[in-house]
C-alpha atoms as a PDB file:
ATOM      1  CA  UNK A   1     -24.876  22.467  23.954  1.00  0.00           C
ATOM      2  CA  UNK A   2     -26.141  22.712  27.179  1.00  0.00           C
ATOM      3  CA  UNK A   3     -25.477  19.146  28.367  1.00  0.00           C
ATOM      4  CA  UNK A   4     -21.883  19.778  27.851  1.00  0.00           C
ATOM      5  CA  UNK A   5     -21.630  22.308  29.330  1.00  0.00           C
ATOM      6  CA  UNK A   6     -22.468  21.072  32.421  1.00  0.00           C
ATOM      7  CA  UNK A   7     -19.258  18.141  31.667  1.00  0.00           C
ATOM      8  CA  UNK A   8     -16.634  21.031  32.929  1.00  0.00           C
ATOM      9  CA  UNK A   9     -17.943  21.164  35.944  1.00  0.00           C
ATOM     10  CA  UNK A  10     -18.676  17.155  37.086  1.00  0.00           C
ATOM     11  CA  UNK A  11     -15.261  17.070  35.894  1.00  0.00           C
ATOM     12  CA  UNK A  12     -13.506  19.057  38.404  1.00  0.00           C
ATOM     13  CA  UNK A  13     -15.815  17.839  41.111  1.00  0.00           C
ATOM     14  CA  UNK A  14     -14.464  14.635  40.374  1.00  0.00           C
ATOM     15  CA  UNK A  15     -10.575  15.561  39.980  1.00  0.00           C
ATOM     16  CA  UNK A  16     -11.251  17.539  43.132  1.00  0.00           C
ATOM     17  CA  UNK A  17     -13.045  14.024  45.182  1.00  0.00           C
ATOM     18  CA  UNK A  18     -10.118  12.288  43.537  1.00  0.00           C
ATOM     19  CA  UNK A  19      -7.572  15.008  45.458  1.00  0.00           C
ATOM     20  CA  UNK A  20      -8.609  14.109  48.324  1.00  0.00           C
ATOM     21  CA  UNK A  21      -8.759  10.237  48.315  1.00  0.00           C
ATOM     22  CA  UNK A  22      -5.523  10.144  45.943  1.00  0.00           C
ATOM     23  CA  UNK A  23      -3.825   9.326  49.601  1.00  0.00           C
ATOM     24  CA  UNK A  24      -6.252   7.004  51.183  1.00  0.00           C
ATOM     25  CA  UNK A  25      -4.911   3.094  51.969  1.00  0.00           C
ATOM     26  CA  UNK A  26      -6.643   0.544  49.669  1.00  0.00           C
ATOM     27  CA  UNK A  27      -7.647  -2.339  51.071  1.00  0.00           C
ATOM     28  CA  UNK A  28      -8.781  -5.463  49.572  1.00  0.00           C
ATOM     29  CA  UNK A  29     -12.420  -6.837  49.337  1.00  0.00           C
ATOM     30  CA  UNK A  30     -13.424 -10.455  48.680  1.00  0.00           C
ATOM     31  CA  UNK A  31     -16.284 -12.075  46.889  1.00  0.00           C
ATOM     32  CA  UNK A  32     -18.744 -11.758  49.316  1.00  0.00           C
ATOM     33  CA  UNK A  33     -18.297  -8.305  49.504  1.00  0.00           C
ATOM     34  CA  UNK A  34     -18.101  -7.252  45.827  1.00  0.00           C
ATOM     35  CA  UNK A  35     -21.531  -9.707  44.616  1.00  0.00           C
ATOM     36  CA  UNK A  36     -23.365  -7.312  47.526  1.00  0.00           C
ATOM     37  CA  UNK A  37     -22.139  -4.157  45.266  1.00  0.00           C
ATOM     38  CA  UNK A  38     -25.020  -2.927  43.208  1.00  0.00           C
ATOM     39  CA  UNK A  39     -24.442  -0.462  40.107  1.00  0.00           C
ATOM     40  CA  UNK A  40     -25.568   0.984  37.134  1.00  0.00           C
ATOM     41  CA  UNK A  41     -24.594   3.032  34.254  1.00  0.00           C
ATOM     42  CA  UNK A  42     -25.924   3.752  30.823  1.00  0.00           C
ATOM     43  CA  UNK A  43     -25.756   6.779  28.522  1.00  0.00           C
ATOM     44  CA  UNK A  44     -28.420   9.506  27.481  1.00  0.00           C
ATOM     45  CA  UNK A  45     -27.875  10.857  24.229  1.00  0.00           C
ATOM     46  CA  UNK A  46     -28.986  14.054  22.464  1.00  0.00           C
ATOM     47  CA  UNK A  47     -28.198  15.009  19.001  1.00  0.00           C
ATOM     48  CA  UNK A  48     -28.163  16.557  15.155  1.00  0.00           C
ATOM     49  CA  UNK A  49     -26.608  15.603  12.203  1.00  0.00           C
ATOM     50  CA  UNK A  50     -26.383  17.601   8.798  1.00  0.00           C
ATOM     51  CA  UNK A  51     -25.883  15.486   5.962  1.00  0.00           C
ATOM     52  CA  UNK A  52     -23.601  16.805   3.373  1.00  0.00           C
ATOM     53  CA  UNK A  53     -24.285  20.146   3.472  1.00  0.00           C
ATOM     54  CA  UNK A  54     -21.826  21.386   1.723  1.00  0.00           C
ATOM     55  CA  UNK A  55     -20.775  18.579  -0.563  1.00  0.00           C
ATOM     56  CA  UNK A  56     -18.121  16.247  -0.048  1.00  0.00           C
ATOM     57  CA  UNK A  57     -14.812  15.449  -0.787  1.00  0.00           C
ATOM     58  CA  UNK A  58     -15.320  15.340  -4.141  1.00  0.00           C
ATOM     59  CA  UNK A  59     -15.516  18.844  -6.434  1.00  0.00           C
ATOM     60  CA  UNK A  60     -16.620  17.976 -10.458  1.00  0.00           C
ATOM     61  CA  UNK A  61     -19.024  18.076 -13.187  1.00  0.00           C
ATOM     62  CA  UNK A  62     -21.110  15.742 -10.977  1.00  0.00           C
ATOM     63  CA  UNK A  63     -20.266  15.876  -7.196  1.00  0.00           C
ATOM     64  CA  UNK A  64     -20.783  19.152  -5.511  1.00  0.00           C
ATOM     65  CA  UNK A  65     -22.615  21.464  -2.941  1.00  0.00           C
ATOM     66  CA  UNK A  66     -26.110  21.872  -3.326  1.00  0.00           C
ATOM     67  CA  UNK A  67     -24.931  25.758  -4.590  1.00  0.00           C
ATOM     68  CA  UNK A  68     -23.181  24.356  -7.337  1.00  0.00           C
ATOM     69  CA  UNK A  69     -26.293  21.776  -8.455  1.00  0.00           C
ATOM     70  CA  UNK A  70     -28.494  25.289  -8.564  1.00  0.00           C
ATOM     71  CA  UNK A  71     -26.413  27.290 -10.840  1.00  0.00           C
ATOM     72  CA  UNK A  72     -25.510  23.954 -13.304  1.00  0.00           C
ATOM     73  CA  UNK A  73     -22.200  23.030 -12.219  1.00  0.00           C
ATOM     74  CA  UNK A  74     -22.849  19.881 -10.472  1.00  0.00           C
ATOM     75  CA  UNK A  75     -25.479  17.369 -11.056  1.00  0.00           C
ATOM     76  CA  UNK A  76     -25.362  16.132  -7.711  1.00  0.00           C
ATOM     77  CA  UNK A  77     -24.845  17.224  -3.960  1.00  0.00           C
ATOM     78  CA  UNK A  78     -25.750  14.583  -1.789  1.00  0.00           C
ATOM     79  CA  UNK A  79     -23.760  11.689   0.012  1.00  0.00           C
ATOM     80  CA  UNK A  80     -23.417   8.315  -2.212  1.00  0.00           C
ATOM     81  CA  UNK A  81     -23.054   4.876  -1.032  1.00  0.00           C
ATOM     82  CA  UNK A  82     -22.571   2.038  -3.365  1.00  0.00           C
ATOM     83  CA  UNK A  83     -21.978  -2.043  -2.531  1.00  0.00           C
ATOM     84  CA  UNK A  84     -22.066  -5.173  -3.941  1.00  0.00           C
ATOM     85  CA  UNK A  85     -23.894  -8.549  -3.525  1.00  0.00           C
ATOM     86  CA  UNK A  86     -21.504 -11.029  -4.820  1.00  0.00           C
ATOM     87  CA  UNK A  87     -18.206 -11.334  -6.576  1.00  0.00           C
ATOM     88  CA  UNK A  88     -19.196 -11.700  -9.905  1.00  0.00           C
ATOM     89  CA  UNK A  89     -18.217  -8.027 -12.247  1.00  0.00           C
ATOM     90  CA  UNK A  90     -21.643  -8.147 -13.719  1.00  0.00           C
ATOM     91  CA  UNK A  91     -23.997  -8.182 -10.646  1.00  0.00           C
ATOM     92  CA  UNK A  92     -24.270  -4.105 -10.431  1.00  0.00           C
ATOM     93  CA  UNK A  93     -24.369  -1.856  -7.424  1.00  0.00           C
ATOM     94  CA  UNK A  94     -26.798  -1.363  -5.314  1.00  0.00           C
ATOM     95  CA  UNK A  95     -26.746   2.342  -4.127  1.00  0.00           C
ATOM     96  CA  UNK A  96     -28.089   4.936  -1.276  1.00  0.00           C
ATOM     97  CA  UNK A  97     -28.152   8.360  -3.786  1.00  0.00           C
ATOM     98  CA  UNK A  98     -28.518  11.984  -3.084  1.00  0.00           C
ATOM     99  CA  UNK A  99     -28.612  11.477   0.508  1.00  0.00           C
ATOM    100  CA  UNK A 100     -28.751  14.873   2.202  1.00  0.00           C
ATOM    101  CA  UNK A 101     -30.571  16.894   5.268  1.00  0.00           C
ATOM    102  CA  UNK A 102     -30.776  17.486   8.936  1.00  0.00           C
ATOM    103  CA  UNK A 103     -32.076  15.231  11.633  1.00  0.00           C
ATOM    104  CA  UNK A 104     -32.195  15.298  14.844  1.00  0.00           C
ATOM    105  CA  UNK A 105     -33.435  13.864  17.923  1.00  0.00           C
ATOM    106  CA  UNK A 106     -33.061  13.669  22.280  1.00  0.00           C
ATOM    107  CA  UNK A 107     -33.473  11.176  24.470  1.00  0.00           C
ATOM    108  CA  UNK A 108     -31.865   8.184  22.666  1.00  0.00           C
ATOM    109  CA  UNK A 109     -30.297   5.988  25.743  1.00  0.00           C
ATOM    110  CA  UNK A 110     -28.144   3.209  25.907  1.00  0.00           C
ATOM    111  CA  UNK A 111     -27.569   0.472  28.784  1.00  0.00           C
ATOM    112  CA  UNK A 112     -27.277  -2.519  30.236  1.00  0.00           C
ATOM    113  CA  UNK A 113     -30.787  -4.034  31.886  1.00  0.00           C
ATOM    114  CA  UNK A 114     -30.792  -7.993  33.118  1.00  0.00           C
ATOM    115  CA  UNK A 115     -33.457 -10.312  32.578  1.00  0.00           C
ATOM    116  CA  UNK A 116     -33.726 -13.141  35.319  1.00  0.00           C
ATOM    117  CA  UNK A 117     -37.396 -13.765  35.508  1.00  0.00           C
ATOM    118  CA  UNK A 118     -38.291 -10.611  37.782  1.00  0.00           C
ATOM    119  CA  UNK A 119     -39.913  -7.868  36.614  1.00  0.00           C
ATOM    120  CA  UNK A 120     -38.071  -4.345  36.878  1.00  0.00           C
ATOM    121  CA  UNK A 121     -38.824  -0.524  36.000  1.00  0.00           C
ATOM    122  CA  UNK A 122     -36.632   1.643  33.646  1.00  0.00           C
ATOM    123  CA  UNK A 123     -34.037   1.920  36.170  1.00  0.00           C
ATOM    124  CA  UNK A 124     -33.711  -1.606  37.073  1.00  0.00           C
ATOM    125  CA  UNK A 125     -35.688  -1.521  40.205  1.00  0.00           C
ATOM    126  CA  UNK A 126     -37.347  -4.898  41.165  1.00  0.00           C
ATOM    127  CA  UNK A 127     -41.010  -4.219  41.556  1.00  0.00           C
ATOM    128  CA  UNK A 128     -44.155  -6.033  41.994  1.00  0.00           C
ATOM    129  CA  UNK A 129     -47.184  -6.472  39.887  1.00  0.00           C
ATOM    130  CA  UNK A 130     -48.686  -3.002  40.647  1.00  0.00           C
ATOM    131  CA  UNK A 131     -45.147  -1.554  39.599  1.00  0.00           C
ATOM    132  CA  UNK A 132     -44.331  -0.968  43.629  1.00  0.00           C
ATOM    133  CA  UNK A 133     -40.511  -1.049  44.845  1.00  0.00           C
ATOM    134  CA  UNK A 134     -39.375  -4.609  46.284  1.00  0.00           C
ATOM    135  CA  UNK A 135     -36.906  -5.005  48.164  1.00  0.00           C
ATOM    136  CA  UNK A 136     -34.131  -6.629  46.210  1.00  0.00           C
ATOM    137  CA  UNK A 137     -32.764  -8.669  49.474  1.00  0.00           C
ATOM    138  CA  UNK A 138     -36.527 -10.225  49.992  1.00  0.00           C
ATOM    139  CA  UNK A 139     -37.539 -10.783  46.064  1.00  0.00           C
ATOM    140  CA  UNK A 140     -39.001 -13.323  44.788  1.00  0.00           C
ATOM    141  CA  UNK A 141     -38.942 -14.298  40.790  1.00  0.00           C
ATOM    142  CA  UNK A 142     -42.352 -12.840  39.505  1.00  0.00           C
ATOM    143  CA  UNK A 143     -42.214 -15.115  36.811  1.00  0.00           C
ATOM    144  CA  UNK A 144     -44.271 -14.648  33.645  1.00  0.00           C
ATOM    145  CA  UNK A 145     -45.238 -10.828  34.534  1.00  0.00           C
ATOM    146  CA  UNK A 146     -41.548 -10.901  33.289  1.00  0.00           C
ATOM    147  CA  UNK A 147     -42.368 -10.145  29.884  1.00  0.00           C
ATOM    148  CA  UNK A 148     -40.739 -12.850  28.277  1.00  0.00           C
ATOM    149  CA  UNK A 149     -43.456 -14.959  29.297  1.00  0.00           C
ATOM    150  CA  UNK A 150     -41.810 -16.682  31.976  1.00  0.00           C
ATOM    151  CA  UNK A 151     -38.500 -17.398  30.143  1.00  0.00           C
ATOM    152  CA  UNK A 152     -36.587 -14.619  31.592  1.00  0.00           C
ATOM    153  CA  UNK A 153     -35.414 -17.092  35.021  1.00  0.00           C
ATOM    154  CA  UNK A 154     -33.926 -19.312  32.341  1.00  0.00           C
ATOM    155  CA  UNK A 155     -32.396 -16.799  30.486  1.00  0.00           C
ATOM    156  CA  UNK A 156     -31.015 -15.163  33.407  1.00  0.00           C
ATOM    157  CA  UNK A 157     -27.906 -12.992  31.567  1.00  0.00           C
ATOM    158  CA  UNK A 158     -27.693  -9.297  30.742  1.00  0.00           C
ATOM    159  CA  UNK A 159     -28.368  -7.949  27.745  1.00  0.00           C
ATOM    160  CA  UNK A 160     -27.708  -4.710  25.856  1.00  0.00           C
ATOM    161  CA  UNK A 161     -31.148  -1.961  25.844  1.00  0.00           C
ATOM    162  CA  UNK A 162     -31.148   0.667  23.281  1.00  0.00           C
ATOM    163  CA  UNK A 163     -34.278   3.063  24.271  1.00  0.00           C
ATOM    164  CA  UNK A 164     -35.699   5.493  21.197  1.00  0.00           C
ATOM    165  CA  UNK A 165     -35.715   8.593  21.397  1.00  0.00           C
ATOM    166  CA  UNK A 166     -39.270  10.151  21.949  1.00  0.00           C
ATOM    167  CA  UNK A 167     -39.024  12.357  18.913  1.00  0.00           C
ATOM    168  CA  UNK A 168     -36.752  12.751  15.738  1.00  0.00           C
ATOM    169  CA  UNK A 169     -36.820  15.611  13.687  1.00  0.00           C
ATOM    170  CA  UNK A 170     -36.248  16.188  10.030  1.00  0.00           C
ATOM    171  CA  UNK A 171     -35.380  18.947   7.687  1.00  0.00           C
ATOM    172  CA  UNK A 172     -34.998  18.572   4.389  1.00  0.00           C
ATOM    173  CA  UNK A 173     -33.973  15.205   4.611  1.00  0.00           C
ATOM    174  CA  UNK A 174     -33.920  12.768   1.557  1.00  0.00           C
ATOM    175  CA  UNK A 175     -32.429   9.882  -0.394  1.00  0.00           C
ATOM    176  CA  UNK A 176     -32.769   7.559  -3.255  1.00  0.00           C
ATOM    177  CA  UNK A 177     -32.269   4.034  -3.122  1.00  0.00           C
ATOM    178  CA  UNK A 178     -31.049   2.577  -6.516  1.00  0.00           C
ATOM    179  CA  UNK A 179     -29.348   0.286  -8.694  1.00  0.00           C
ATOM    180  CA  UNK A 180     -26.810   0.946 -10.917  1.00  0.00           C
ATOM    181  CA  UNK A 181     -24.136  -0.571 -13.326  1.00  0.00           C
ATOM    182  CA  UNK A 182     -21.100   1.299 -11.903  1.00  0.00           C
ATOM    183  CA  UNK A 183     -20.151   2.583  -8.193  1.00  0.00           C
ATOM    184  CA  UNK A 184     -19.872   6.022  -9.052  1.00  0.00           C
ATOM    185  CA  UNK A 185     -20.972   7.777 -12.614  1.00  0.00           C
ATOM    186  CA  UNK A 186     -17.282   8.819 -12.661  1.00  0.00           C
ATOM    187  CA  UNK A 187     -16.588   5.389 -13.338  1.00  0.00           C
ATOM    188  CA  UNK A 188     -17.953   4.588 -16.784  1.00  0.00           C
ATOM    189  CA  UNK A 189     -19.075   6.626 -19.804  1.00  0.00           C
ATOM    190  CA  UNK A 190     -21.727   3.403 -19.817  1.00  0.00           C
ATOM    191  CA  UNK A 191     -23.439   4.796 -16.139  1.00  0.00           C
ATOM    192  CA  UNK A 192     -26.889   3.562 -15.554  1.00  0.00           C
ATOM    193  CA  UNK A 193     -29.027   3.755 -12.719  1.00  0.00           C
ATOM    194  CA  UNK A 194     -32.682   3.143 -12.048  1.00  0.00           C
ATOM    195  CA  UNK A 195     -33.897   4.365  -9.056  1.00  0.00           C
ATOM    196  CA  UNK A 196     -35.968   1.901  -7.038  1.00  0.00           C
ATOM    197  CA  UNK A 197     -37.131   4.393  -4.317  1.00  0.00           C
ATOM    198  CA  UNK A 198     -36.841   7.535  -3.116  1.00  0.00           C
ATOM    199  CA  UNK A 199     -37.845   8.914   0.681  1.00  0.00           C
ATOM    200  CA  UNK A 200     -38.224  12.538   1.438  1.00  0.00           C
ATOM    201  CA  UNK A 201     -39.036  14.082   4.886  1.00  0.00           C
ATOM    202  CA  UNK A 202     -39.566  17.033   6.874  1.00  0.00           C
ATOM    203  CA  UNK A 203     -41.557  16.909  10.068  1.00  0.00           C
ATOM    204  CA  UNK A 204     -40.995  15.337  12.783  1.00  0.00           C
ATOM    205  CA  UNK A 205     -41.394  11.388  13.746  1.00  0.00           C
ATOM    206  CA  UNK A 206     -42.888  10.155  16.666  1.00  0.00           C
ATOM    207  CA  UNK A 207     -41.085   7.016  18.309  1.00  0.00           C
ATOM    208  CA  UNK A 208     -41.405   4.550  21.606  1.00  0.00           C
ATOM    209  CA  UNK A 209     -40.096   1.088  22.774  1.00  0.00           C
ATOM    210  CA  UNK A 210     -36.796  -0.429  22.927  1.00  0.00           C
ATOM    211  CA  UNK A 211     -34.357  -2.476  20.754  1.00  0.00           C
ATOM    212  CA  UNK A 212     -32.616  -5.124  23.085  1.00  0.00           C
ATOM    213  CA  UNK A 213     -29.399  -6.870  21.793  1.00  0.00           C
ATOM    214  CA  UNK A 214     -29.141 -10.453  22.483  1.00  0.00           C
ATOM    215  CA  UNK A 215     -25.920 -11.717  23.452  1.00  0.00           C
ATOM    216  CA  UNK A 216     -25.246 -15.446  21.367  1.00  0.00           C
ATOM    217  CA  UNK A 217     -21.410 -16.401  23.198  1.00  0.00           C
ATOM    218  CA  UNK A 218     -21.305 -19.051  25.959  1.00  0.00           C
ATOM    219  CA  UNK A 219     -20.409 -17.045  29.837  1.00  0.00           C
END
C-alpha cells in the first residue's frame, strides 16, 4: 500500500508539467536525432495473493469455504482446475485440486534489456570487465564477457527480462495435483480421482536470477 500511495502524487506532478507545456510549439526531429535518444523503462512489482479464501463461486455439498468443510457441509474449499490432453471422451482430466493459501512476494521486475555483444549492469549501463561505467559513445563490443559466450554481437536484438523476486512468502499454501475421470465431482455419480501429488508450504522461499524471453519473429 505504500507504493501507491505515492502514484497520487507523480500523477499530479505530471498533469501539472503537462499544464505547462500543453502550449509549447512541436517541432519535428529526424533520424539522426531520435537514434541519439536513449531510454528505459521497466516495472517493479510488489504483491499478495489469497487463494480462495472464502470459496468460490460455487456453494454445495462439495464446493465451499473452508468454514463450511470444518463443520461437514462441504467436502472441499479450494480452487479446482481441470484440462484435457486430447479429444478422445475417455482420456480423463488431469486436475490442480484444493488449491488454497496466501503468497506473497516484492521485488519481481519486468523489462526490456538488449544483448549486442557488450556487457551491461542491471540498468543497462555499458561497463567494462571490472564492472566500471563506459562511455556508451566510445564502446567497444566486449565480446565473450557478454555472457552468451560471445554470441550476443550476432544476436544483437532486445529481449524481454523477468527478474525474481528476492523472497516469496507462503501461508498456508497448498494443492493437489491429480487425475480424475470427470472435470468436476458434480459431473458424474462415477467420480474418481487419484491424486498424483500434493505440495504444502508455509515459510518463505528464497529466489535469484532472471528468466529472459526470447523473441522467435523476423525484425
Amino acid at each position: 500500500m505504500k507504493r501507491i500511495k505515492k502514484v497520487l502524487p507523480a500523477l499530479m506532478s505530471v498533469c501539472v508539467l503537462a499544464a505547462n507545456t500543453a502550449f509549447a510549439e512541436l517541432t519535428a526531429i529526424d533520424d539522426a536525432e531520435l537514434s541519439d535518444a536513449v531510454a528505459q523503462g521497466g516495472l517493479y512489482l510488489s504483491g499478495e495473493l489469497s487463494l480462495n479464501e472464502d470459496g468460490g463461486p460455487i456453494s454445495d455439498a462439495t464446493y465451499g469455504t473452508c468454514s463450511d468443510v470444518a463443520n461437514g457441509t462441504s467436502s472441499r474449499c479450494g480452487a479446482r482446475f481441470s484440462y484435457k490432453i486430447g479429444g478422445n471422451a475417455d482420456n480423463g482430466w488431469y486436475v490442480i485440486d484444493d488449491w488454497k493459501g496466501e503468497l506473497s512476494f516484492e521485488g519481481l521486475t519486468i523489462r526490456t534489456r538488449r544483448i549486442d555483444g557488450n556487457q551491461r549492469d542491471v540498468t543497462g549501463q555499458l561497463v567494462d570487465n571490472s564492472g566500471q561505467p563506459v562511455d556508451e559513445a566510445n564502446a567497444v563490443a566486449l565480446g565473450a564477457n557478454d555472457g552468451f559466450g560471445g554470441d550476443g554481437a550476432s544476436f544483437d536484438q532486445e529481449v524481454l527480462e523477468i527478474g525474481l523476486p528476492s523472497t516469496v512468502k507462503f501461508k498456508d499454501y497448498q494443492y493437489n495435483v491429480g487425475y480424475a475421470s470427470h472435470a468436476s465431482p458434480n459431473d458424474s455419480a462415477s467420480f474418481q480421482q487419484t491424486n498424483i501429488y500434493g505440495v504444502r508450504i508455509n515459510g518463505q522461499v528464497n529466489m535469484s536470477g532472471n528468466l529472459l524471453i526470447f523473441p522467435t519473429a523476423d525484425k
